[in-house]
PDB file of N, CA and C in Angstrom:
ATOM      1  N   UNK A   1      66.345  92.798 175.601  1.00  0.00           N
ATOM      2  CA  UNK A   1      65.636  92.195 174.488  1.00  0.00           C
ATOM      3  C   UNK A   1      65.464  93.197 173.346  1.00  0.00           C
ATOM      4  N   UNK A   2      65.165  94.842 173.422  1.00  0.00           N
ATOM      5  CA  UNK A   2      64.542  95.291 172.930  1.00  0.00           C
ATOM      6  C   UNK A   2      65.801  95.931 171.626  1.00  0.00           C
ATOM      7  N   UNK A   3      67.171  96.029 172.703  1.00  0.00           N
ATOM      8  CA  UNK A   3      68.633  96.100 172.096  1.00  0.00           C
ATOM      9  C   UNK A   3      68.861  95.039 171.254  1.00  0.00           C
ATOM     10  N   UNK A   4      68.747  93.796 171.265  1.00  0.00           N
ATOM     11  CA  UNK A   4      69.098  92.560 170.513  1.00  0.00           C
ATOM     12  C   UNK A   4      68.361  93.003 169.132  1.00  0.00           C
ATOM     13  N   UNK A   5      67.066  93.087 169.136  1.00  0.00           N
ATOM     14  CA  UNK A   5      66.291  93.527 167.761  1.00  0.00           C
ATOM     15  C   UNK A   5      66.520  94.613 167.549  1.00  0.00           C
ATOM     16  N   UNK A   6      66.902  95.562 167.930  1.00  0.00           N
ATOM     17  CA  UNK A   6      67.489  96.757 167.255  1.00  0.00           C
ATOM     18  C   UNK A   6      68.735  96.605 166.678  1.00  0.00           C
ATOM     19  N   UNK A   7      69.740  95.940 167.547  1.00  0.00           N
ATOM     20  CA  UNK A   7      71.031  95.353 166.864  1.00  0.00           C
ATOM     21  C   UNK A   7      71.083  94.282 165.462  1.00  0.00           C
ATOM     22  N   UNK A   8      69.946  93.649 165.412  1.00  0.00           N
ATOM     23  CA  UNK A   8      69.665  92.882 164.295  1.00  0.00           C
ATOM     24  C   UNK A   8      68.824  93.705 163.407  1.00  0.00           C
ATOM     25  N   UNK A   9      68.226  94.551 163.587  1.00  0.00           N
ATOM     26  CA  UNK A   9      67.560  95.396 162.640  1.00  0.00           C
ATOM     27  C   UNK A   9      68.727  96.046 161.659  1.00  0.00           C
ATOM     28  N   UNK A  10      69.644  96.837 162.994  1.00  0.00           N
ATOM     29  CA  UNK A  10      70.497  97.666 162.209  1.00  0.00           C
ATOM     30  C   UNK A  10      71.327  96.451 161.370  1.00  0.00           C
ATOM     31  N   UNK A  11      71.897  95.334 161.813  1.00  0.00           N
ATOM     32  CA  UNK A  11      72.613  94.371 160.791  1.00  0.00           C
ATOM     33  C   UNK A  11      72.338  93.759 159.973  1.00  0.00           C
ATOM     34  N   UNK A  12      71.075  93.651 160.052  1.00  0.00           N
ATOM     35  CA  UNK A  12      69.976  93.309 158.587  1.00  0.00           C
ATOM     36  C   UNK A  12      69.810  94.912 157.549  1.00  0.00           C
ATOM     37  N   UNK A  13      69.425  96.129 157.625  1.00  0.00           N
ATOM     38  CA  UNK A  13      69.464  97.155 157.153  1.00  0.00           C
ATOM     39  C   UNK A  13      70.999  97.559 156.408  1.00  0.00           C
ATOM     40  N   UNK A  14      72.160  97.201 157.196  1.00  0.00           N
ATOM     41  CA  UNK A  14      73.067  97.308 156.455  1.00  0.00           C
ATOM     42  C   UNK A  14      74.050  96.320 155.870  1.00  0.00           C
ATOM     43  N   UNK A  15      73.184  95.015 156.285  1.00  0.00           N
ATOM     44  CA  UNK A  15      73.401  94.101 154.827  1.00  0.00           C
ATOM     45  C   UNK A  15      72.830  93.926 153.986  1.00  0.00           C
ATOM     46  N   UNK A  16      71.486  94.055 154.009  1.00  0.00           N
ATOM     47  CA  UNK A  16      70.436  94.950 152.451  1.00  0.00           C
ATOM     48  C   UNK A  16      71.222  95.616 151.717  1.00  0.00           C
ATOM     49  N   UNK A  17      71.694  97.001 152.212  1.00  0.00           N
ATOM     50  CA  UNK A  17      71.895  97.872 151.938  1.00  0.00           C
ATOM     51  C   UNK A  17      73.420  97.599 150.896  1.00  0.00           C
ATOM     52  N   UNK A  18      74.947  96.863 151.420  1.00  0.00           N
ATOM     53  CA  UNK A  18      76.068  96.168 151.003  1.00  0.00           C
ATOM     54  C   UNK A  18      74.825  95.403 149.701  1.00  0.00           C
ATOM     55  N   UNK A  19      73.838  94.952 149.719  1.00  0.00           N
ATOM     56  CA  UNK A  19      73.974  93.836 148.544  1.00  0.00           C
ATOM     57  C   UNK A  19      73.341  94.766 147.226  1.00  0.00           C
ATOM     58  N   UNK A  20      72.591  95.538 147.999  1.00  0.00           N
ATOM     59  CA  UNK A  20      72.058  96.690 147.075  1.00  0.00           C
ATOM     60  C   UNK A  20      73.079  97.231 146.147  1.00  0.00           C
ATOM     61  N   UNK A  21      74.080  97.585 146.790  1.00  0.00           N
ATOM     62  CA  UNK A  21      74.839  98.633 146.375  1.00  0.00           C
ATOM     63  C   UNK A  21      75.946  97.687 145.749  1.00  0.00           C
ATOM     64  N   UNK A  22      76.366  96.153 145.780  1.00  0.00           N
ATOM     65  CA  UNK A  22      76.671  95.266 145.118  1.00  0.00           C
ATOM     66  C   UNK A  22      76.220  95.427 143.808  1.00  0.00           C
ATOM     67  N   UNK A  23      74.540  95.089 143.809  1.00  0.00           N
ATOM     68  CA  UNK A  23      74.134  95.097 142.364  1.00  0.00           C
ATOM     69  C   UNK A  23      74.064  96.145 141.443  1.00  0.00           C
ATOM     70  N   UNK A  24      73.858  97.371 142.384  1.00  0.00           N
ATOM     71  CA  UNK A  24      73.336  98.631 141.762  1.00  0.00           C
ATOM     72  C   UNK A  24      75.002  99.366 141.183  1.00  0.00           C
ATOM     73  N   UNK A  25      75.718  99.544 141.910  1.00  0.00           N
ATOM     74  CA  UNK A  25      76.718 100.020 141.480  1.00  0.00           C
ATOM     75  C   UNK A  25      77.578  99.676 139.943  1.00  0.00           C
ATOM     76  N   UNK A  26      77.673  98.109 139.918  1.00  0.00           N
ATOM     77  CA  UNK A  26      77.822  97.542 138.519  1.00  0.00           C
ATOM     78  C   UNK A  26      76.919  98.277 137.001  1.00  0.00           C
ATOM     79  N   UNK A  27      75.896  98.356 137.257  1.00  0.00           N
ATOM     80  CA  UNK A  27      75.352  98.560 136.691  1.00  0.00           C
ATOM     81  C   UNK A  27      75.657 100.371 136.063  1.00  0.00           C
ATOM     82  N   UNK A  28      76.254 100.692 137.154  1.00  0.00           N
ATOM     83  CA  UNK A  28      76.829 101.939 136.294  1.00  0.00           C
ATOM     84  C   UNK A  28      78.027 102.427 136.147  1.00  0.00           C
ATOM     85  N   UNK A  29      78.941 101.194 136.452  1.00  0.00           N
ATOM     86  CA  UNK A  29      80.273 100.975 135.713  1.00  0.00           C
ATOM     87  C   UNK A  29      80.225 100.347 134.093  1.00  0.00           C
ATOM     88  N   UNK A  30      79.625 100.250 133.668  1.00  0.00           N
ATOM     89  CA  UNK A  30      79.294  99.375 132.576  1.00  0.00           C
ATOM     90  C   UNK A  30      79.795 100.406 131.285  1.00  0.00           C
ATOM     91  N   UNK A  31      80.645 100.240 130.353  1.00  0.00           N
ATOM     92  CA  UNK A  31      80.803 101.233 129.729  1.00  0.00           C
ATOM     93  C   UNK A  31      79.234 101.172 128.669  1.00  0.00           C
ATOM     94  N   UNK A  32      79.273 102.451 127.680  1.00  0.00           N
ATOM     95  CA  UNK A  32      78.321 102.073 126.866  1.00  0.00           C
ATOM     96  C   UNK A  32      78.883 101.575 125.583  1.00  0.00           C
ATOM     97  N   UNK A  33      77.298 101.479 124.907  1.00  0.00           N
ATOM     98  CA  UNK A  33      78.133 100.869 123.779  1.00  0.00           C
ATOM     99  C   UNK A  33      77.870 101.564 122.513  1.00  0.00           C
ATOM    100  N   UNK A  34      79.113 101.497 121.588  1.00  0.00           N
ATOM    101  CA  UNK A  34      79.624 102.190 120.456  1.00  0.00           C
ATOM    102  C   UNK A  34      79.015 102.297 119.022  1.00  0.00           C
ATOM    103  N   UNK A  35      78.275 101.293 119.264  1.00  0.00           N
ATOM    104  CA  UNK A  35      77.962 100.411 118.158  1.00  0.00           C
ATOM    105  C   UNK A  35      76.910 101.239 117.325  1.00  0.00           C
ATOM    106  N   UNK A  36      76.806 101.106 115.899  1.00  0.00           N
ATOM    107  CA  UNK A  36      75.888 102.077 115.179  1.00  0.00           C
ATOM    108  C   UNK A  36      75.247 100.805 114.243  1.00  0.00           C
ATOM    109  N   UNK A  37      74.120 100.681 114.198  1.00  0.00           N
ATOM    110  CA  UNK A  37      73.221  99.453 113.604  1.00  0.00           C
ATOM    111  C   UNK A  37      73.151 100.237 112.145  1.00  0.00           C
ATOM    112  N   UNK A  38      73.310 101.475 111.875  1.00  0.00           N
ATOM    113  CA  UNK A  38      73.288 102.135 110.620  1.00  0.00           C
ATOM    114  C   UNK A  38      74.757 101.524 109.814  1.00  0.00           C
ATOM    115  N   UNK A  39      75.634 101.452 110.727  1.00  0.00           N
ATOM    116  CA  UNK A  39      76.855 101.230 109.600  1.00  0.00           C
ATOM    117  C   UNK A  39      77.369  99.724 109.663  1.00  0.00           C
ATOM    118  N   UNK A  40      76.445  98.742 110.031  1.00  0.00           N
ATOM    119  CA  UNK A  40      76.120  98.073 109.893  1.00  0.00           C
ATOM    120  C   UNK A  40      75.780  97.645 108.688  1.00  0.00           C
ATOM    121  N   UNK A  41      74.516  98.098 108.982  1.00  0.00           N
ATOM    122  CA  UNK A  41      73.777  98.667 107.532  1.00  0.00           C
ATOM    123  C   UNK A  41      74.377  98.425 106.235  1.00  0.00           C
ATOM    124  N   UNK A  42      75.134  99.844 106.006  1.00  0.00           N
ATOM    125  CA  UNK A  42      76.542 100.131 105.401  1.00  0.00           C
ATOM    126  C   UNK A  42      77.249  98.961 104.629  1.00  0.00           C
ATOM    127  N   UNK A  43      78.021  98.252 105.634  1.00  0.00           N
ATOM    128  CA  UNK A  43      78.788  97.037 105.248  1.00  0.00           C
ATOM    129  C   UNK A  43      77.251  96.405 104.395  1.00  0.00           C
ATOM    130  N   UNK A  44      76.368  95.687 105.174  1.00  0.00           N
ATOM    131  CA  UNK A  44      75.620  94.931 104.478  1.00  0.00           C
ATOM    132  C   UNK A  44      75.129  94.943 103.176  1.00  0.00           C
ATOM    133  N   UNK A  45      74.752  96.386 103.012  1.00  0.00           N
ATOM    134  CA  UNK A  45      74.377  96.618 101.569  1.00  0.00           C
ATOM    135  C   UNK A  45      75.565  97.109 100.717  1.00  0.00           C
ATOM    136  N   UNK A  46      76.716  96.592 101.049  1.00  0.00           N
ATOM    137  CA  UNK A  46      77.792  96.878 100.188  1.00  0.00           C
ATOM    138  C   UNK A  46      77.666  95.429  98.807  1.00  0.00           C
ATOM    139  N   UNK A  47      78.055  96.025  98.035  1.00  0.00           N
ATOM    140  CA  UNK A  47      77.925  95.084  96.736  1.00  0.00           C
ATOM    141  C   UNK A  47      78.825  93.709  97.053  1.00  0.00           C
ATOM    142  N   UNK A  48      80.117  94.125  97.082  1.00  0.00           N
ATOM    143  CA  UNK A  48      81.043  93.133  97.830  1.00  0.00           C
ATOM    144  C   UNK A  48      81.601  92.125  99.120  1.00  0.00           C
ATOM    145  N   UNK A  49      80.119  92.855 100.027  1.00  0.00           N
ATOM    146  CA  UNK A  49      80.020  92.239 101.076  1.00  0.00           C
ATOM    147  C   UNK A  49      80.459  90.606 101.280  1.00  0.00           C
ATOM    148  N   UNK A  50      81.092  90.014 101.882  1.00  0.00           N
ATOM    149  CA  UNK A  50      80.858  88.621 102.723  1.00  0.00           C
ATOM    150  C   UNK A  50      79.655  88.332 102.537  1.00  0.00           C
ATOM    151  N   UNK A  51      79.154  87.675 102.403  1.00  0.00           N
ATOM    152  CA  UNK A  51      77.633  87.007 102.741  1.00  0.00           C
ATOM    153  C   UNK A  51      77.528  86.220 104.473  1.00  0.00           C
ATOM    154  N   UNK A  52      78.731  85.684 104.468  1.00  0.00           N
ATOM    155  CA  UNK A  52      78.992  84.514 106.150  1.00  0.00           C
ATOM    156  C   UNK A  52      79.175  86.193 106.844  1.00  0.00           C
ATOM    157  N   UNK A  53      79.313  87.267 106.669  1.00  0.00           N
ATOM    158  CA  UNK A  53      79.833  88.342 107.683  1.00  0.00           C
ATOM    159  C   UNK A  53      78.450  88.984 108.063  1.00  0.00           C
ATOM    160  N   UNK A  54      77.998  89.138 107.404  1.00  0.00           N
ATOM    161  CA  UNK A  54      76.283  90.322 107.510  1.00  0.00           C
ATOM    162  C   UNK A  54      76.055  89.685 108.765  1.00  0.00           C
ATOM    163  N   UNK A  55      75.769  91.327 109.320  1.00  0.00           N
ATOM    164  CA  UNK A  55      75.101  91.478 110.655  1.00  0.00           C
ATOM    165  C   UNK A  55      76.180  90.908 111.650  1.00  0.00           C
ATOM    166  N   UNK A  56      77.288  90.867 111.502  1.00  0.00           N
ATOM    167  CA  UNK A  56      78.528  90.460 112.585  1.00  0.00           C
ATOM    168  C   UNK A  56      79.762  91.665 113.175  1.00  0.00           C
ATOM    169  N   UNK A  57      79.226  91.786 114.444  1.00  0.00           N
ATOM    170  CA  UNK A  57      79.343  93.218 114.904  1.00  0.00           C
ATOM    171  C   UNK A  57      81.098  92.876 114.542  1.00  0.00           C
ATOM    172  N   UNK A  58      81.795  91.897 114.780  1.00  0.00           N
ATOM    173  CA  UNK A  58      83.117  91.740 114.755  1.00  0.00           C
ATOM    174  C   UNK A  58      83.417  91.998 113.274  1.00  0.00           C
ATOM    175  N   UNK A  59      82.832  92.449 112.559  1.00  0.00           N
ATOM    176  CA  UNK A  59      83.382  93.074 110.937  1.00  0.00           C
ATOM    177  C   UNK A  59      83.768  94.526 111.617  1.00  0.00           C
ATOM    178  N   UNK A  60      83.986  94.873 112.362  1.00  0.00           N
ATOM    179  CA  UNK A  60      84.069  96.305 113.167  1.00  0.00           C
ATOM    180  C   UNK A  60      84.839  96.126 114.760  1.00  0.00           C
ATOM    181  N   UNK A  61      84.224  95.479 115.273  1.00  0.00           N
ATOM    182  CA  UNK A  61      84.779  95.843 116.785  1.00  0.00           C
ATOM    183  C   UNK A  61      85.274  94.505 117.118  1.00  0.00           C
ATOM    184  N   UNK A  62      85.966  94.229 118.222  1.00  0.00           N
ATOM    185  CA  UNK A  62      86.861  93.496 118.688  1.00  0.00           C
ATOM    186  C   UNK A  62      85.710  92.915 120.009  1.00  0.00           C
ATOM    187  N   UNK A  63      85.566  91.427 119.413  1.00  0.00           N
ATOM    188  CA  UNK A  63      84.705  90.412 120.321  1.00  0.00           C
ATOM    189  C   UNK A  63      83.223  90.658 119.599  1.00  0.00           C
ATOM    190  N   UNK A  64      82.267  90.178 120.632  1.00  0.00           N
ATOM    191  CA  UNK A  64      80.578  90.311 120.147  1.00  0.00           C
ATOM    192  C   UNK A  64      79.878  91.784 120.257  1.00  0.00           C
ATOM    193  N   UNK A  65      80.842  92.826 121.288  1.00  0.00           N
ATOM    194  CA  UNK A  65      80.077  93.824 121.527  1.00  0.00           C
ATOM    195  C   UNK A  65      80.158  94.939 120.843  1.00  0.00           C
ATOM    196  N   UNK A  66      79.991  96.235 121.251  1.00  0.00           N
ATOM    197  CA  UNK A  66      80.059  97.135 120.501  1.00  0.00           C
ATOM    198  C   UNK A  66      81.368  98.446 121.217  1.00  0.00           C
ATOM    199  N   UNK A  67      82.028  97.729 121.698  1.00  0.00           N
ATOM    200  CA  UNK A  67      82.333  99.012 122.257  1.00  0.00           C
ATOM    201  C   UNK A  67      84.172  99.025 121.424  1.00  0.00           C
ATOM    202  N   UNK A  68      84.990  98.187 121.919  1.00  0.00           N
ATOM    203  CA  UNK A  68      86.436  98.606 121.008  1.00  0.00           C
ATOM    204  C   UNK A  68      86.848  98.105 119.438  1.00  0.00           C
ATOM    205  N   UNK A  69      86.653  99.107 118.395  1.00  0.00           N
ATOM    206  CA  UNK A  69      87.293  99.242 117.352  1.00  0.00           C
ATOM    207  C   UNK A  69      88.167  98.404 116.919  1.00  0.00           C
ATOM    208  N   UNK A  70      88.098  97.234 115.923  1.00  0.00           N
ATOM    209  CA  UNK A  70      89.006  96.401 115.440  1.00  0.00           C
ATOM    210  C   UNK A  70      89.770  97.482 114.537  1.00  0.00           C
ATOM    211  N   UNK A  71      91.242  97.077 113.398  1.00  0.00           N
ATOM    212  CA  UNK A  71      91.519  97.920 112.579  1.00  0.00           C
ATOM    213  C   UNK A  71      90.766  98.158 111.502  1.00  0.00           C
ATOM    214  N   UNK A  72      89.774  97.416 110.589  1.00  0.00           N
ATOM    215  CA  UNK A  72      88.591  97.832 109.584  1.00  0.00           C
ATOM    216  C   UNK A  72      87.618  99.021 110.821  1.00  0.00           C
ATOM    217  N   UNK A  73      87.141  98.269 111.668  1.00  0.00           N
ATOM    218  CA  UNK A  73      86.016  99.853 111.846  1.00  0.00           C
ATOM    219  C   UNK A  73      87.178 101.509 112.075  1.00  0.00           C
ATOM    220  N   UNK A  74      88.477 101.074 112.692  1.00  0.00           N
ATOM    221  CA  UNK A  74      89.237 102.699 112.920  1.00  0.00           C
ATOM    222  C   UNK A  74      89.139 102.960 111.565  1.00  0.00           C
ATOM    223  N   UNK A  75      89.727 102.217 110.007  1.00  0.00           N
ATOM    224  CA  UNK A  75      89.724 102.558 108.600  1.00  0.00           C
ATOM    225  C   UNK A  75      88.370 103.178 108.461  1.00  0.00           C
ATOM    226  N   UNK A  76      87.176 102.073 108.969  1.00  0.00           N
ATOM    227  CA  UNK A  76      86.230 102.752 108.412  1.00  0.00           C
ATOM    228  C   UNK A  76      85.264 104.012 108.743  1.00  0.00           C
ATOM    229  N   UNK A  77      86.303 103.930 110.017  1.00  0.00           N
ATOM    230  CA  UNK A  77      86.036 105.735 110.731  1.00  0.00           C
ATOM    231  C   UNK A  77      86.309 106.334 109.947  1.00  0.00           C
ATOM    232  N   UNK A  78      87.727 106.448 109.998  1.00  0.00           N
ATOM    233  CA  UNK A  78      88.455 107.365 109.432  1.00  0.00           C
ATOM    234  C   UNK A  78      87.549 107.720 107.501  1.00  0.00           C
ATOM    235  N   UNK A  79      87.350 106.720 106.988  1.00  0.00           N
ATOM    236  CA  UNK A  79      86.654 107.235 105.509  1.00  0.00           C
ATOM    237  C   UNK A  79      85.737 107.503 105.501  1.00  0.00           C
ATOM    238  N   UNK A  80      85.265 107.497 106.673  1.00  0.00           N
ATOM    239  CA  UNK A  80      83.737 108.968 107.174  1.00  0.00           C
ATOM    240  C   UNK A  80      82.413 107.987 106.914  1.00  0.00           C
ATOM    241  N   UNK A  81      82.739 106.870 107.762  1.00  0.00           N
ATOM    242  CA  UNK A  81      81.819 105.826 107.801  1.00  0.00           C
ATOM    243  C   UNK A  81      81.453 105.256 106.401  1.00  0.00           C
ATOM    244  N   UNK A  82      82.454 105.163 105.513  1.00  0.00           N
ATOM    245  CA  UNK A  82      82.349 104.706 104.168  1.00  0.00           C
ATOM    246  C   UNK A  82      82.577 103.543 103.508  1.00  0.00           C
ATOM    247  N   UNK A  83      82.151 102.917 102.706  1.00  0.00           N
ATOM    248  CA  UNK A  83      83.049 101.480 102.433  1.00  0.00           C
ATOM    249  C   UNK A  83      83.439 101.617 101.058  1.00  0.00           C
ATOM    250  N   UNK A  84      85.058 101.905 101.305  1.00  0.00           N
ATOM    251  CA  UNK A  84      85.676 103.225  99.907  1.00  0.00           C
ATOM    252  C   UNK A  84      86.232 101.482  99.304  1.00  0.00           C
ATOM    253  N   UNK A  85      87.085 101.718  97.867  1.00  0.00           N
ATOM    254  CA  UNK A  85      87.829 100.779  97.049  1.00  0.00           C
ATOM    255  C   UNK A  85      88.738 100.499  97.856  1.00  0.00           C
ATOM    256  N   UNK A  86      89.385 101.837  98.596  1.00  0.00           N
ATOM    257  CA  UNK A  86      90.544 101.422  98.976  1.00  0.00           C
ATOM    258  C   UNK A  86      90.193 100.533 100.560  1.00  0.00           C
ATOM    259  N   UNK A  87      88.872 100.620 101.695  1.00  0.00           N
ATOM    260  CA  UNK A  87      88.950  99.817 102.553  1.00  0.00           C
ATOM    261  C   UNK A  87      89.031  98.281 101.701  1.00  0.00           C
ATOM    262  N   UNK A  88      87.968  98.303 100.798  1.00  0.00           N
ATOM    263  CA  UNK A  88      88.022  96.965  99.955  1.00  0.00           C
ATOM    264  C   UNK A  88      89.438  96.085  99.882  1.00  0.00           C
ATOM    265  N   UNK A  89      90.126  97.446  99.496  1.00  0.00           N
ATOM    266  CA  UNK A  89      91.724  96.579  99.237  1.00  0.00           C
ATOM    267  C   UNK A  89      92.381  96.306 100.601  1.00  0.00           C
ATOM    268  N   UNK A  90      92.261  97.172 101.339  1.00  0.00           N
ATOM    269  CA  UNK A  90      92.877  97.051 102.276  1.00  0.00           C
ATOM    270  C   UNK A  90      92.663  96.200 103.218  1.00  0.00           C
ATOM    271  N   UNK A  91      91.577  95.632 103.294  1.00  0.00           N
ATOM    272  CA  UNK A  91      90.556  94.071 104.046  1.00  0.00           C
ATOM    273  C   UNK A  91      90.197  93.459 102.964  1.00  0.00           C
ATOM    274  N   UNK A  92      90.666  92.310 102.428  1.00  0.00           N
ATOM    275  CA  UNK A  92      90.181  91.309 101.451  1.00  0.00           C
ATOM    276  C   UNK A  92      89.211  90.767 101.837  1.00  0.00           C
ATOM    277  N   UNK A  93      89.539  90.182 103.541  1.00  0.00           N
ATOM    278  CA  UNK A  93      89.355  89.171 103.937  1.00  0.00           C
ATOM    279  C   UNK A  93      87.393  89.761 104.188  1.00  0.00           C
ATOM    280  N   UNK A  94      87.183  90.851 104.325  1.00  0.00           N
ATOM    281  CA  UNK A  94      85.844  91.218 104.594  1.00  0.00           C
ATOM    282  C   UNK A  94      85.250  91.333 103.420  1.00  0.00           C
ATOM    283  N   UNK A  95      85.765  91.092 102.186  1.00  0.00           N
ATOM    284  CA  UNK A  95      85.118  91.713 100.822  1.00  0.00           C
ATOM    285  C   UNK A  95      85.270  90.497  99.769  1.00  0.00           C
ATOM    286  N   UNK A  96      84.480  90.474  98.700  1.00  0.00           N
ATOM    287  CA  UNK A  96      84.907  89.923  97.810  1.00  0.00           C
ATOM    288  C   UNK A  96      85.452  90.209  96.684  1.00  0.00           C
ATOM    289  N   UNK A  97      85.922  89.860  95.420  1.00  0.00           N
ATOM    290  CA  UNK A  97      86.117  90.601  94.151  1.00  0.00           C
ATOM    291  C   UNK A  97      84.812  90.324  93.312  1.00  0.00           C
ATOM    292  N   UNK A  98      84.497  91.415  92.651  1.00  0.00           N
ATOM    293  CA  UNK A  98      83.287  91.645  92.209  1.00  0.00           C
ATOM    294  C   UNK A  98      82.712  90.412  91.064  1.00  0.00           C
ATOM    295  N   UNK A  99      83.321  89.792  90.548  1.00  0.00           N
ATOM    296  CA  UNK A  99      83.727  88.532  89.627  1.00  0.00           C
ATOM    297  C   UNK A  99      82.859  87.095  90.914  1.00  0.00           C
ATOM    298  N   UNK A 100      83.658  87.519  92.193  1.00  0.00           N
ATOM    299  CA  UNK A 100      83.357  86.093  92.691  1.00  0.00           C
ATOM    300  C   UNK A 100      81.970  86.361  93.377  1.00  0.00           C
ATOM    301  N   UNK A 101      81.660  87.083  93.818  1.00  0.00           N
ATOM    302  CA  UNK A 101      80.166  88.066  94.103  1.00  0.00           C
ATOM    303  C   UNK A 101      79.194  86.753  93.794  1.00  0.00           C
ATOM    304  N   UNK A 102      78.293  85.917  94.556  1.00  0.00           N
ATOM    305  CA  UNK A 102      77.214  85.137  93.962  1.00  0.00           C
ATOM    306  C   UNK A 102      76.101  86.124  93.576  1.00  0.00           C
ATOM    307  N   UNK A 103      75.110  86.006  92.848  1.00  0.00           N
ATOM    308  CA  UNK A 103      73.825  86.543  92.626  1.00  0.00           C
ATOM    309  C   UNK A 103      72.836  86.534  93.412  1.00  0.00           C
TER     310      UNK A 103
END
């Protein structure tokens, strides 16, 4: 008798233990994330901004999150976190011309 509950102790203890390490382990595979709410920022208070884009991490990274670099955020690495004439030209589609700009 006293073997049976020890045998179920130990098979309860190390299936705790499998679900533990189920949840817990994920949790630090998770990459982090990239994302800078400052250059964010950046874009937003740009004169030429989108108005439908503000605050849309995908003006930068690839999907909702923050972690891989579309080609505007590598550009806008590369110009030292800047939003130069030439990203302007080089992404229309994120900018406007200063003419069509609402007030």
């Amino acid at each position: 008798m006293q073997q049976r509950i020890v045998t179920a102790l130990v098979a309860f203890l190390l299936l705790t233990a499998t679900l533990m390490l189920g949840f817990v382990r994920p949790a630090f595979l998770v990459s982090t994330v990239q994302a800078k709410p400052a250059y964010m920022d950046r874009y937003n208070r740009d004169t030429r901004v989108r108005q439908e884009l503000t605050n849309k991490c995908t003006v930068c990274h690839v999907g909702r999150g923050g972690d891989t670099r579309n080609d505007f955020g590598e550009a806008f690495e590369d110009a030292g976190y800047r939003i130069t004439p030439k990203l302007r030209e080089q992404f229309p589609k994120l900018f406007v011309k200063s003419r069509e700009q609402t007030p």
